[in-house]
PDB file of N, CA and C in Angstrom:
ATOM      1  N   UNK A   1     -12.404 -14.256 -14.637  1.00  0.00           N
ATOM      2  CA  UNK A   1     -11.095 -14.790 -14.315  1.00  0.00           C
ATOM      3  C   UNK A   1     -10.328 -13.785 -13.472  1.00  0.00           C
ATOM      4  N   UNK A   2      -9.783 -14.257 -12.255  1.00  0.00           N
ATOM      5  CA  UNK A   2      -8.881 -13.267 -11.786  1.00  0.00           C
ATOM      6  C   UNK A   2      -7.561 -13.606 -11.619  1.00  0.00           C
ATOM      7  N   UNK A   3      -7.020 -12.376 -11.723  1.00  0.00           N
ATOM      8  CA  UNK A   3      -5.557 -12.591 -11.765  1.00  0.00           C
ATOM      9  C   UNK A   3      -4.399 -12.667 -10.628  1.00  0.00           C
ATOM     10  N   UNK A   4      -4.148 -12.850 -10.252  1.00  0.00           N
ATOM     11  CA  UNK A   4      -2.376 -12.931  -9.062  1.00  0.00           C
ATOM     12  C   UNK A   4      -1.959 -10.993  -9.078  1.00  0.00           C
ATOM     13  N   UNK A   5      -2.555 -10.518  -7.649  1.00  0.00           N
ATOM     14  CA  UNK A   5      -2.281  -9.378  -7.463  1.00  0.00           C
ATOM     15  C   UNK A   5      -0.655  -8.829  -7.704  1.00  0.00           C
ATOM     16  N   UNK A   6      -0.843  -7.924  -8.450  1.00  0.00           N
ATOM     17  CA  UNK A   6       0.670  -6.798  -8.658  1.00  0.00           C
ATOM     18  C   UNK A   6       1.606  -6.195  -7.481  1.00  0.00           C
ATOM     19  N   UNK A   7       2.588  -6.794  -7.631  1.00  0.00           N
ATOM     20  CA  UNK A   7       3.239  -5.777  -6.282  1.00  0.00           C
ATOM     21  C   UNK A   7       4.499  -4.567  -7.141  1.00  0.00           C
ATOM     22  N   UNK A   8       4.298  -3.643  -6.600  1.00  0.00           N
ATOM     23  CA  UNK A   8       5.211  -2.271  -7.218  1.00  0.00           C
ATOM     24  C   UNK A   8       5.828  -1.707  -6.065  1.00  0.00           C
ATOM     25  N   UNK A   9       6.857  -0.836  -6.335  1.00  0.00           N
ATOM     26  CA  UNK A   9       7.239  -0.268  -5.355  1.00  0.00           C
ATOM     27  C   UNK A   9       7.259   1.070  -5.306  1.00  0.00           C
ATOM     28  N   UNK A  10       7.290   2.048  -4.801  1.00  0.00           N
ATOM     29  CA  UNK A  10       7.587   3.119  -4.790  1.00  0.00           C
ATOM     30  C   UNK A  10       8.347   4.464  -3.698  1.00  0.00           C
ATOM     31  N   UNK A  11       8.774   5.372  -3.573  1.00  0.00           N
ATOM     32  CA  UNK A  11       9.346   6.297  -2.743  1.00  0.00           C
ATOM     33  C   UNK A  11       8.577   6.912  -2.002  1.00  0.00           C
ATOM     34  N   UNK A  12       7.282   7.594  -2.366  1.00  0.00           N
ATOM     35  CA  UNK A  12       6.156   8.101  -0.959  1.00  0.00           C
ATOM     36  C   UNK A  12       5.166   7.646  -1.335  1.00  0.00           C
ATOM     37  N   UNK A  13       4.263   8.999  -1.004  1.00  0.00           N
ATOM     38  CA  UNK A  13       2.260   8.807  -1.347  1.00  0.00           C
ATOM     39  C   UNK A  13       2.347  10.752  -1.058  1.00  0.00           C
ATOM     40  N   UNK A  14       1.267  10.955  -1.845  1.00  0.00           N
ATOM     41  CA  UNK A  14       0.814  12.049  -2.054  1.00  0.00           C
ATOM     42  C   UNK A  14      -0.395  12.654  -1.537  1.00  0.00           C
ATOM     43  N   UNK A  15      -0.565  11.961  -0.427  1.00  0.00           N
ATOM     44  CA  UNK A  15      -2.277  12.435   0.026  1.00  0.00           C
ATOM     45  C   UNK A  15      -2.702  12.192   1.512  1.00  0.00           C
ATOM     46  N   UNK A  16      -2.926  12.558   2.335  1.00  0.00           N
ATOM     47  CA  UNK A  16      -3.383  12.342   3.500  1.00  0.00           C
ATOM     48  C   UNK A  16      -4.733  11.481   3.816  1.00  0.00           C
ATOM     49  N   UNK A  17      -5.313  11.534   2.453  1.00  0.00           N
ATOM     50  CA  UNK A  17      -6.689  10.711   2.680  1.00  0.00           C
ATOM     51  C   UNK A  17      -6.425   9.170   2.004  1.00  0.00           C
ATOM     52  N   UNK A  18      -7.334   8.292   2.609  1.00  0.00           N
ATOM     53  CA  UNK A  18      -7.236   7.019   2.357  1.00  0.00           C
ATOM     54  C   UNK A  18      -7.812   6.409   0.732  1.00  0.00           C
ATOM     55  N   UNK A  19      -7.435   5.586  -0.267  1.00  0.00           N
ATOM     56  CA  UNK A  19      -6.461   5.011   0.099  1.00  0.00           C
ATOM     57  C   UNK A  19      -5.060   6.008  -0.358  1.00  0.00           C
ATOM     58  N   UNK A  20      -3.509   5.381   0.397  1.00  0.00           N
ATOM     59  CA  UNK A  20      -2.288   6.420   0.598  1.00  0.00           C
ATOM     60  C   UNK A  20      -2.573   6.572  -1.525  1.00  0.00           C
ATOM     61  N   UNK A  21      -2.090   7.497  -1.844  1.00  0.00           N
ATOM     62  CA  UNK A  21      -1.315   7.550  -3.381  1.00  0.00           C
ATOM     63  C   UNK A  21      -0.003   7.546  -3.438  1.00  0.00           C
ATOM     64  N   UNK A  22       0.205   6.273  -4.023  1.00  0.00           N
ATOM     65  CA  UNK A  22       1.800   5.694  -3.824  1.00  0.00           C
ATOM     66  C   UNK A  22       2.432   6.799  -5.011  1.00  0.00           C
ATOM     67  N   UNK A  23       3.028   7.151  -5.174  1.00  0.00           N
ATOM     68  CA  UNK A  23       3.973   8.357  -6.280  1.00  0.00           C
ATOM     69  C   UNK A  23       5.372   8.018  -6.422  1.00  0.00           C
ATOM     70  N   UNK A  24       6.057   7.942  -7.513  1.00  0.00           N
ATOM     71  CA  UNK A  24       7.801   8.201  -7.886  1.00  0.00           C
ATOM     72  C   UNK A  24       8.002   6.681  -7.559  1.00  0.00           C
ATOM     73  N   UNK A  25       7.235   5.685  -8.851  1.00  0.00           N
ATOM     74  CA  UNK A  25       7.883   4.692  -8.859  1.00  0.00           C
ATOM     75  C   UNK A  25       8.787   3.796  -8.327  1.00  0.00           C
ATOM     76  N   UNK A  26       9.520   2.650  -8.773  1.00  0.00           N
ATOM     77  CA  UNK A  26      10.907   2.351  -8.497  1.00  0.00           C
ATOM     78  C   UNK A  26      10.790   1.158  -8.698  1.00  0.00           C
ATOM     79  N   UNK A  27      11.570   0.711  -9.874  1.00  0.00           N
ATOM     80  CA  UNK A  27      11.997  -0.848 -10.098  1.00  0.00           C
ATOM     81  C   UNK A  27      12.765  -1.909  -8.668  1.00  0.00           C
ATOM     82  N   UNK A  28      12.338  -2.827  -8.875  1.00  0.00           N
ATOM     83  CA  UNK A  28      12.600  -3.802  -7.691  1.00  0.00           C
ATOM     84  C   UNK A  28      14.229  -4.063  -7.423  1.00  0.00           C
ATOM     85  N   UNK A  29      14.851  -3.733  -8.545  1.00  0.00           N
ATOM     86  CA  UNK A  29      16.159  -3.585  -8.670  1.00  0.00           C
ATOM     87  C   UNK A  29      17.005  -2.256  -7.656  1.00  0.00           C
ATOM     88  N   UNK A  30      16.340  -1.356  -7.603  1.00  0.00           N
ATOM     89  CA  UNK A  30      16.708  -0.333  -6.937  1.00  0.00           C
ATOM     90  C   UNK A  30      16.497  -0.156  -5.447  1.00  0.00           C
ATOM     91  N   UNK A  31      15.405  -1.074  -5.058  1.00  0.00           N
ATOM     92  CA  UNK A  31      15.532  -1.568  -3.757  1.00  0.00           C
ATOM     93  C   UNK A  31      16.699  -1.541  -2.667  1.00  0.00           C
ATOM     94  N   UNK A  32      17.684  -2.425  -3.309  1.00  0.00           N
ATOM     95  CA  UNK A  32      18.914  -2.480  -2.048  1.00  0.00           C
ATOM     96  C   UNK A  32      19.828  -1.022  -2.298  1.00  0.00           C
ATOM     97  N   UNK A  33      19.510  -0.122  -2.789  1.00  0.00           N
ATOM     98  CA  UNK A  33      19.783   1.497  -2.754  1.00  0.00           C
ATOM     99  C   UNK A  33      18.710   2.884  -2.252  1.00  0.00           C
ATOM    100  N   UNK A  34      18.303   1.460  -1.613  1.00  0.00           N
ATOM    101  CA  UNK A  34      16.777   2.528  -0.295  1.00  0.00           C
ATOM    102  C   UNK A  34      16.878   2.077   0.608  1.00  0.00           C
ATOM    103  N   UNK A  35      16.622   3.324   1.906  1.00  0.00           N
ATOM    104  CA  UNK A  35      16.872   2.889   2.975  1.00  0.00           C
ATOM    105  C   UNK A  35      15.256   2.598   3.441  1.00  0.00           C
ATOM    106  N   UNK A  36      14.438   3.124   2.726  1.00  0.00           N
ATOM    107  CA  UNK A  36      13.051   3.429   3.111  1.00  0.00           C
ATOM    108  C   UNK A  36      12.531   2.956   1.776  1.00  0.00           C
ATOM    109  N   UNK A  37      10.841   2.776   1.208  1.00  0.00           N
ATOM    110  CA  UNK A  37      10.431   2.523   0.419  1.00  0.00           C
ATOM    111  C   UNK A  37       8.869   1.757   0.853  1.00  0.00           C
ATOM    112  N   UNK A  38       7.976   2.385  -0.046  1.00  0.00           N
ATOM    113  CA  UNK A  38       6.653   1.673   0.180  1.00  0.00           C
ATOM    114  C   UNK A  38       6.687   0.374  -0.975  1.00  0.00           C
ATOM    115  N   UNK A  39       6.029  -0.664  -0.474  1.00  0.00           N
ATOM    116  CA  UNK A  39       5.711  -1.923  -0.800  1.00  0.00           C
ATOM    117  C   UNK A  39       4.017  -1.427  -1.189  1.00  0.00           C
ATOM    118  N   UNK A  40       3.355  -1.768  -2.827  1.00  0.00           N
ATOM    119  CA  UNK A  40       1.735  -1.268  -2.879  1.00  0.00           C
ATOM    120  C   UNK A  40       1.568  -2.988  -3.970  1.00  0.00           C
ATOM    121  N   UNK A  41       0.670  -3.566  -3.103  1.00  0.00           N
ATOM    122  CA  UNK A  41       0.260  -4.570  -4.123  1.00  0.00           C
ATOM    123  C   UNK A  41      -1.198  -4.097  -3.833  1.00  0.00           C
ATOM    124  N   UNK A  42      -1.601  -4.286  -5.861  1.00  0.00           N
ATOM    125  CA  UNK A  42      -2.822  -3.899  -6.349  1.00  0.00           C
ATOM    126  C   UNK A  42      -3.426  -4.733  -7.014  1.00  0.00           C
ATOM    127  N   UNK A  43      -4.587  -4.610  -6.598  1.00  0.00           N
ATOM    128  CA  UNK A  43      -5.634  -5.781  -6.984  1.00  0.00           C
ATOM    129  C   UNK A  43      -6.270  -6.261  -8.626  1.00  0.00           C
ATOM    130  N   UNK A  44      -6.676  -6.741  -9.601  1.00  0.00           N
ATOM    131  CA  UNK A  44      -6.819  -6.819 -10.536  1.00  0.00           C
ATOM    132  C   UNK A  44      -7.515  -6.121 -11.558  1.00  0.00           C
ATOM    133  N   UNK A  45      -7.656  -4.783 -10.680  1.00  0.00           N
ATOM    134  CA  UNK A  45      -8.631  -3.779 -11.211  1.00  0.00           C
ATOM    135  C   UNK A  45      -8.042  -2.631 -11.058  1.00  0.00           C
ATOM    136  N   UNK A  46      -6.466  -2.735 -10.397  1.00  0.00           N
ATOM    137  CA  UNK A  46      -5.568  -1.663 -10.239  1.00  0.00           C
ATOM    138  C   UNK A  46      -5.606  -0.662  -9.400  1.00  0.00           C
ATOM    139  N   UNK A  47      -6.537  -1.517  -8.025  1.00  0.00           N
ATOM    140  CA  UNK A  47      -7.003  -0.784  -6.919  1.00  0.00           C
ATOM    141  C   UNK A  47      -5.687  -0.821  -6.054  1.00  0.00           C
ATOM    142  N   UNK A  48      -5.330  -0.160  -4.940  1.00  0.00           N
ATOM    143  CA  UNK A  48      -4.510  -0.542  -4.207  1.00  0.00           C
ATOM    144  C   UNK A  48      -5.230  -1.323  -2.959  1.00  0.00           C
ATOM    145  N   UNK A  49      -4.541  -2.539  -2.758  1.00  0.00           N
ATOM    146  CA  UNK A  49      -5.383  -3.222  -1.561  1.00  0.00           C
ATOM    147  C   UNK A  49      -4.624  -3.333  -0.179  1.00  0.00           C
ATOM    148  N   UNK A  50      -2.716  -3.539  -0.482  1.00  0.00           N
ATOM    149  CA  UNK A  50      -2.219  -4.195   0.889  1.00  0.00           C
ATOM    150  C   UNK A  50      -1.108  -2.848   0.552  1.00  0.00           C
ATOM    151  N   UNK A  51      -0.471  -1.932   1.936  1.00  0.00           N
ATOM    152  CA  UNK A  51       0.562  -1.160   1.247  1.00  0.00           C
ATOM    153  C   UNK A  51       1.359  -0.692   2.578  1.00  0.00           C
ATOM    154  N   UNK A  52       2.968  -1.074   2.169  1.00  0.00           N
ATOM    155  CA  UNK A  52       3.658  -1.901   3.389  1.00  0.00           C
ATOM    156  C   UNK A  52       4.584  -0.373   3.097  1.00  0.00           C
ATOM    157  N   UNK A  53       5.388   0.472   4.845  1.00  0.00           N
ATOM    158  CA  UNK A  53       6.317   1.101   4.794  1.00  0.00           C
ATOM    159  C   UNK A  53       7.230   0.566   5.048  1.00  0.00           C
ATOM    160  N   UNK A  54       8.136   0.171   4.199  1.00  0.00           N
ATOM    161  CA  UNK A  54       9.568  -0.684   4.248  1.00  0.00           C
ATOM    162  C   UNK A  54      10.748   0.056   4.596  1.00  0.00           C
ATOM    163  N   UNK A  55      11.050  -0.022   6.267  1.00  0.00           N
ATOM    164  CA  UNK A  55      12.529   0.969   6.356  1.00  0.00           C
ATOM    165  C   UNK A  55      13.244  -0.109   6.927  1.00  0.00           C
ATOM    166  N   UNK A  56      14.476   0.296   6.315  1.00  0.00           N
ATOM    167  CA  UNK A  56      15.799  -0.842   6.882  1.00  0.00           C
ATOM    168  C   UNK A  56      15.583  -2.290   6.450  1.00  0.00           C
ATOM    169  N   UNK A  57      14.634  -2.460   5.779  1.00  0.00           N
ATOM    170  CA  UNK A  57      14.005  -4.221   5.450  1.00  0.00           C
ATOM    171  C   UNK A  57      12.901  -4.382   6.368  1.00  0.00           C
ATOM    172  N   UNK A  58      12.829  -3.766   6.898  1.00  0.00           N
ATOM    173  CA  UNK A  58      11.433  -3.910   8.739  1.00  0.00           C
ATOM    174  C   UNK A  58      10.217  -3.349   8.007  1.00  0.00           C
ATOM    175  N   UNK A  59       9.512  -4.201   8.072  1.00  0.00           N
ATOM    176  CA  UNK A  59       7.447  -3.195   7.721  1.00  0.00           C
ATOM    177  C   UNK A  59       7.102  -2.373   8.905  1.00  0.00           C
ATOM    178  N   UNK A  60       7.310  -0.936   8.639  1.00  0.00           N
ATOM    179  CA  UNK A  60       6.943  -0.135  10.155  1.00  0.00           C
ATOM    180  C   UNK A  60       5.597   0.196  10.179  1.00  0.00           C
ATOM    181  N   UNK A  61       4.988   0.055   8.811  1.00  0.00           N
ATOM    182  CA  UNK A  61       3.716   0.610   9.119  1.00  0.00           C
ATOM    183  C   UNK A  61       2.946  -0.589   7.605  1.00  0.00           C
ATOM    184  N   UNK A  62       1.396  -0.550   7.722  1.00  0.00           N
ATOM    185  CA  UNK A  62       1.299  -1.668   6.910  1.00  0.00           C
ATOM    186  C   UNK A  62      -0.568  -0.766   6.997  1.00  0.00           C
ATOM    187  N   UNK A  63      -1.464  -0.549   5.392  1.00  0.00           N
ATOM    188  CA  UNK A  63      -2.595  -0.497   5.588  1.00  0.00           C
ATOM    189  C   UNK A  63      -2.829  -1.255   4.745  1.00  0.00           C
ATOM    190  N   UNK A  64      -4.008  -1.628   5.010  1.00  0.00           N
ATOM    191  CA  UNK A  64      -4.944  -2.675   4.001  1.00  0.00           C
ATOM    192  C   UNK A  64      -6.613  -2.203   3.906  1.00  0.00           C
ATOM    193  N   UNK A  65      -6.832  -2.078   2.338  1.00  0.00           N
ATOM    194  CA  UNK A  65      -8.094  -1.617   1.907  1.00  0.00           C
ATOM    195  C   UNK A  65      -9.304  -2.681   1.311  1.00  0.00           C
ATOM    196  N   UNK A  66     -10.427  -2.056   1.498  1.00  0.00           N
ATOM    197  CA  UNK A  66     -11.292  -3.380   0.898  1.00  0.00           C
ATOM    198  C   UNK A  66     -11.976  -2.314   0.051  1.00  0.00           C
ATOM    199  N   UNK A  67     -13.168  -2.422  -1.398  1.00  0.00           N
ATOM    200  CA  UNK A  67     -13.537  -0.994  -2.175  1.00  0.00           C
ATOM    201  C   UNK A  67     -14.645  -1.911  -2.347  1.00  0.00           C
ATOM    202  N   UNK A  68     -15.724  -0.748  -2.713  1.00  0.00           N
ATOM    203  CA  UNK A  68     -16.877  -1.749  -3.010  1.00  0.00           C
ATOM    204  C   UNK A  68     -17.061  -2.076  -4.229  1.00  0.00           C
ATOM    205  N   UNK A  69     -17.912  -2.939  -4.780  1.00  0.00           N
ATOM    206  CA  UNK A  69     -17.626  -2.914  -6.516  1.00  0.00           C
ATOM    207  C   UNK A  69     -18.184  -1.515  -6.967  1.00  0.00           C
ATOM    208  N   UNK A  70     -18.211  -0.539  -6.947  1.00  0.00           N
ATOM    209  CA  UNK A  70     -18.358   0.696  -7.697  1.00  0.00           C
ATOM    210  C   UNK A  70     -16.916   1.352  -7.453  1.00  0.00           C
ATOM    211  N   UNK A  71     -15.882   0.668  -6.579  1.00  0.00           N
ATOM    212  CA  UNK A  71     -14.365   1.484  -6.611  1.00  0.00           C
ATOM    213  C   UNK A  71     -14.652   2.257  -5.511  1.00  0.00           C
ATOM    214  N   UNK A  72     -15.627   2.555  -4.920  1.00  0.00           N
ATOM    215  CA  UNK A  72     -15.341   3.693  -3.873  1.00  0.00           C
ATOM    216  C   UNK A  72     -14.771   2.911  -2.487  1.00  0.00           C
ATOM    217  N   UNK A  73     -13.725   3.472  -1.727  1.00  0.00           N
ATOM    218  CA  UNK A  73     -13.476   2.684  -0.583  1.00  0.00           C
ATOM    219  C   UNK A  73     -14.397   2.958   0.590  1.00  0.00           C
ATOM    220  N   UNK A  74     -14.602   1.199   1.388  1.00  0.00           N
ATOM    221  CA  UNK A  74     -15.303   1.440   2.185  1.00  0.00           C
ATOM    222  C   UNK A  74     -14.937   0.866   3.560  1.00  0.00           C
ATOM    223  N   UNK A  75     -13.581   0.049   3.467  1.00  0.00           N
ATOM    224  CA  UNK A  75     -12.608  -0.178   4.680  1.00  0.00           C
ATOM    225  C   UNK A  75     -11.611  -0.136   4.710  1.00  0.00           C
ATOM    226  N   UNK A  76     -10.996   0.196   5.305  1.00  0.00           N
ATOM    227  CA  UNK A  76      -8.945   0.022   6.014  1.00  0.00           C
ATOM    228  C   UNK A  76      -8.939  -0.121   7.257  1.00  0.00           C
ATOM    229  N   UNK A  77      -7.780  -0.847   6.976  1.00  0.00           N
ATOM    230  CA  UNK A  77      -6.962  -1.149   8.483  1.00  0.00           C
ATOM    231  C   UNK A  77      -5.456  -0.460   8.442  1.00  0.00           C
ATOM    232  N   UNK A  78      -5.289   0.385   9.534  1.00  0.00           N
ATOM    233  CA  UNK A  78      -4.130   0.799   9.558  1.00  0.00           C
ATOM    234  C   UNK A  78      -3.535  -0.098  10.431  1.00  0.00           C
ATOM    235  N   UNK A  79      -2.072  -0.132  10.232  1.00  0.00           N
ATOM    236  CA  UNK A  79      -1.191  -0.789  11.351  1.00  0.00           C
ATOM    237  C   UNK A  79      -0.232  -0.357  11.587  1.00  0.00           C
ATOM    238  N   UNK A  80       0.068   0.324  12.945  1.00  0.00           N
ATOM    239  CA  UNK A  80       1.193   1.345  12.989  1.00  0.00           C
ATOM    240  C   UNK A  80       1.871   1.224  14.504  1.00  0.00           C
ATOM    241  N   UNK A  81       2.906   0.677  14.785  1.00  0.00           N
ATOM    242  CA  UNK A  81       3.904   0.465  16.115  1.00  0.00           C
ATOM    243  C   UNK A  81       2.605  -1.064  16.887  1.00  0.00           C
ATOM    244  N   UNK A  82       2.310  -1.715  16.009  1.00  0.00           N
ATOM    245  CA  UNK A  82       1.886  -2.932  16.377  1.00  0.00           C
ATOM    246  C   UNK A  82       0.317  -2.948  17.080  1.00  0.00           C
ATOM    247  N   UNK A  83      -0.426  -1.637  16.916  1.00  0.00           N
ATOM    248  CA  UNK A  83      -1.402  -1.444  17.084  1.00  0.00           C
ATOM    249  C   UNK A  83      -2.213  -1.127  15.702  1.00  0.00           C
ATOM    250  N   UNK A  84      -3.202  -2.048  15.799  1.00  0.00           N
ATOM    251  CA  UNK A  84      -4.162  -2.267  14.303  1.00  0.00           C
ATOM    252  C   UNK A  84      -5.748  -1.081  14.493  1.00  0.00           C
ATOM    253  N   UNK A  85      -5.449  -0.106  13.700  1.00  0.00           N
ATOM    254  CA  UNK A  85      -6.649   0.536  13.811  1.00  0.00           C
ATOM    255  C   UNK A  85      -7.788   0.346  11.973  1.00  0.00           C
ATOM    256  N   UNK A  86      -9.254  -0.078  12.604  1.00  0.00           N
ATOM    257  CA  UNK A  86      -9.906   0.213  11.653  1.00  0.00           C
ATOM    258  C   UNK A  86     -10.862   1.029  11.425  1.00  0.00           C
ATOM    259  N   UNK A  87     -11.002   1.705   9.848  1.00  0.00           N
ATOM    260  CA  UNK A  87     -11.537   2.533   9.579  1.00  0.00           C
ATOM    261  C   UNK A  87     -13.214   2.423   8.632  1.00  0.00           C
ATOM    262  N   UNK A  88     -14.106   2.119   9.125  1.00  0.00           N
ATOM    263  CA  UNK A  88     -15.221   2.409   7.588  1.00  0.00           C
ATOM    264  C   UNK A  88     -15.234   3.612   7.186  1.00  0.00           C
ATOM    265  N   UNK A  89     -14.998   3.252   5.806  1.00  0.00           N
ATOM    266  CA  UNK A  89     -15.375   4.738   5.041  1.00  0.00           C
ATOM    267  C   UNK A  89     -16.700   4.808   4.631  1.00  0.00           C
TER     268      UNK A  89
END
């Protein structure tokens, strides 16, 4: 059975390597007291799959991951100033 992916929010990511590590929470409520904020919806296994940079209300930057069933990642797509780059890992 699968479930209706999770969306969370949070303030950065902690890592330069893929996929981002979203870090420092933030209830959906606290939203309209950010000017900036990542958007991370995670898949039913608590992977991160789609993960949106939200400034001003605008998505400036947007990656999306695919993992293989052992969890290790093995694609992204970055999307950054309207140019889509992809990556195999």
């Amino acid at each position: 059975m699968t479930t209706s992916p999770t969306v969370r929010y949070f303030l950065s990511y902690s890592s330069i390597k893929l996929p981002l590590n979203l870090v420092n929470e933030i209830n959906e409520a606290d939203l309209n007291h950010r000017n900036f904020y990542y958007r991370g919806v995670f898949d039913d296994q608590g992977r991160l799959s789609h993960c949106q940079k939200i400034v001003y209300n605008e998505v400036e930057s947007e990656h999306y991951y695919r993992y293989h069933d052992s969890g290790r990642l093995v694609w992204a797509q970055v999307i950054e100033d309207g140019e889509a780059r992809e990556i195999d890992c």
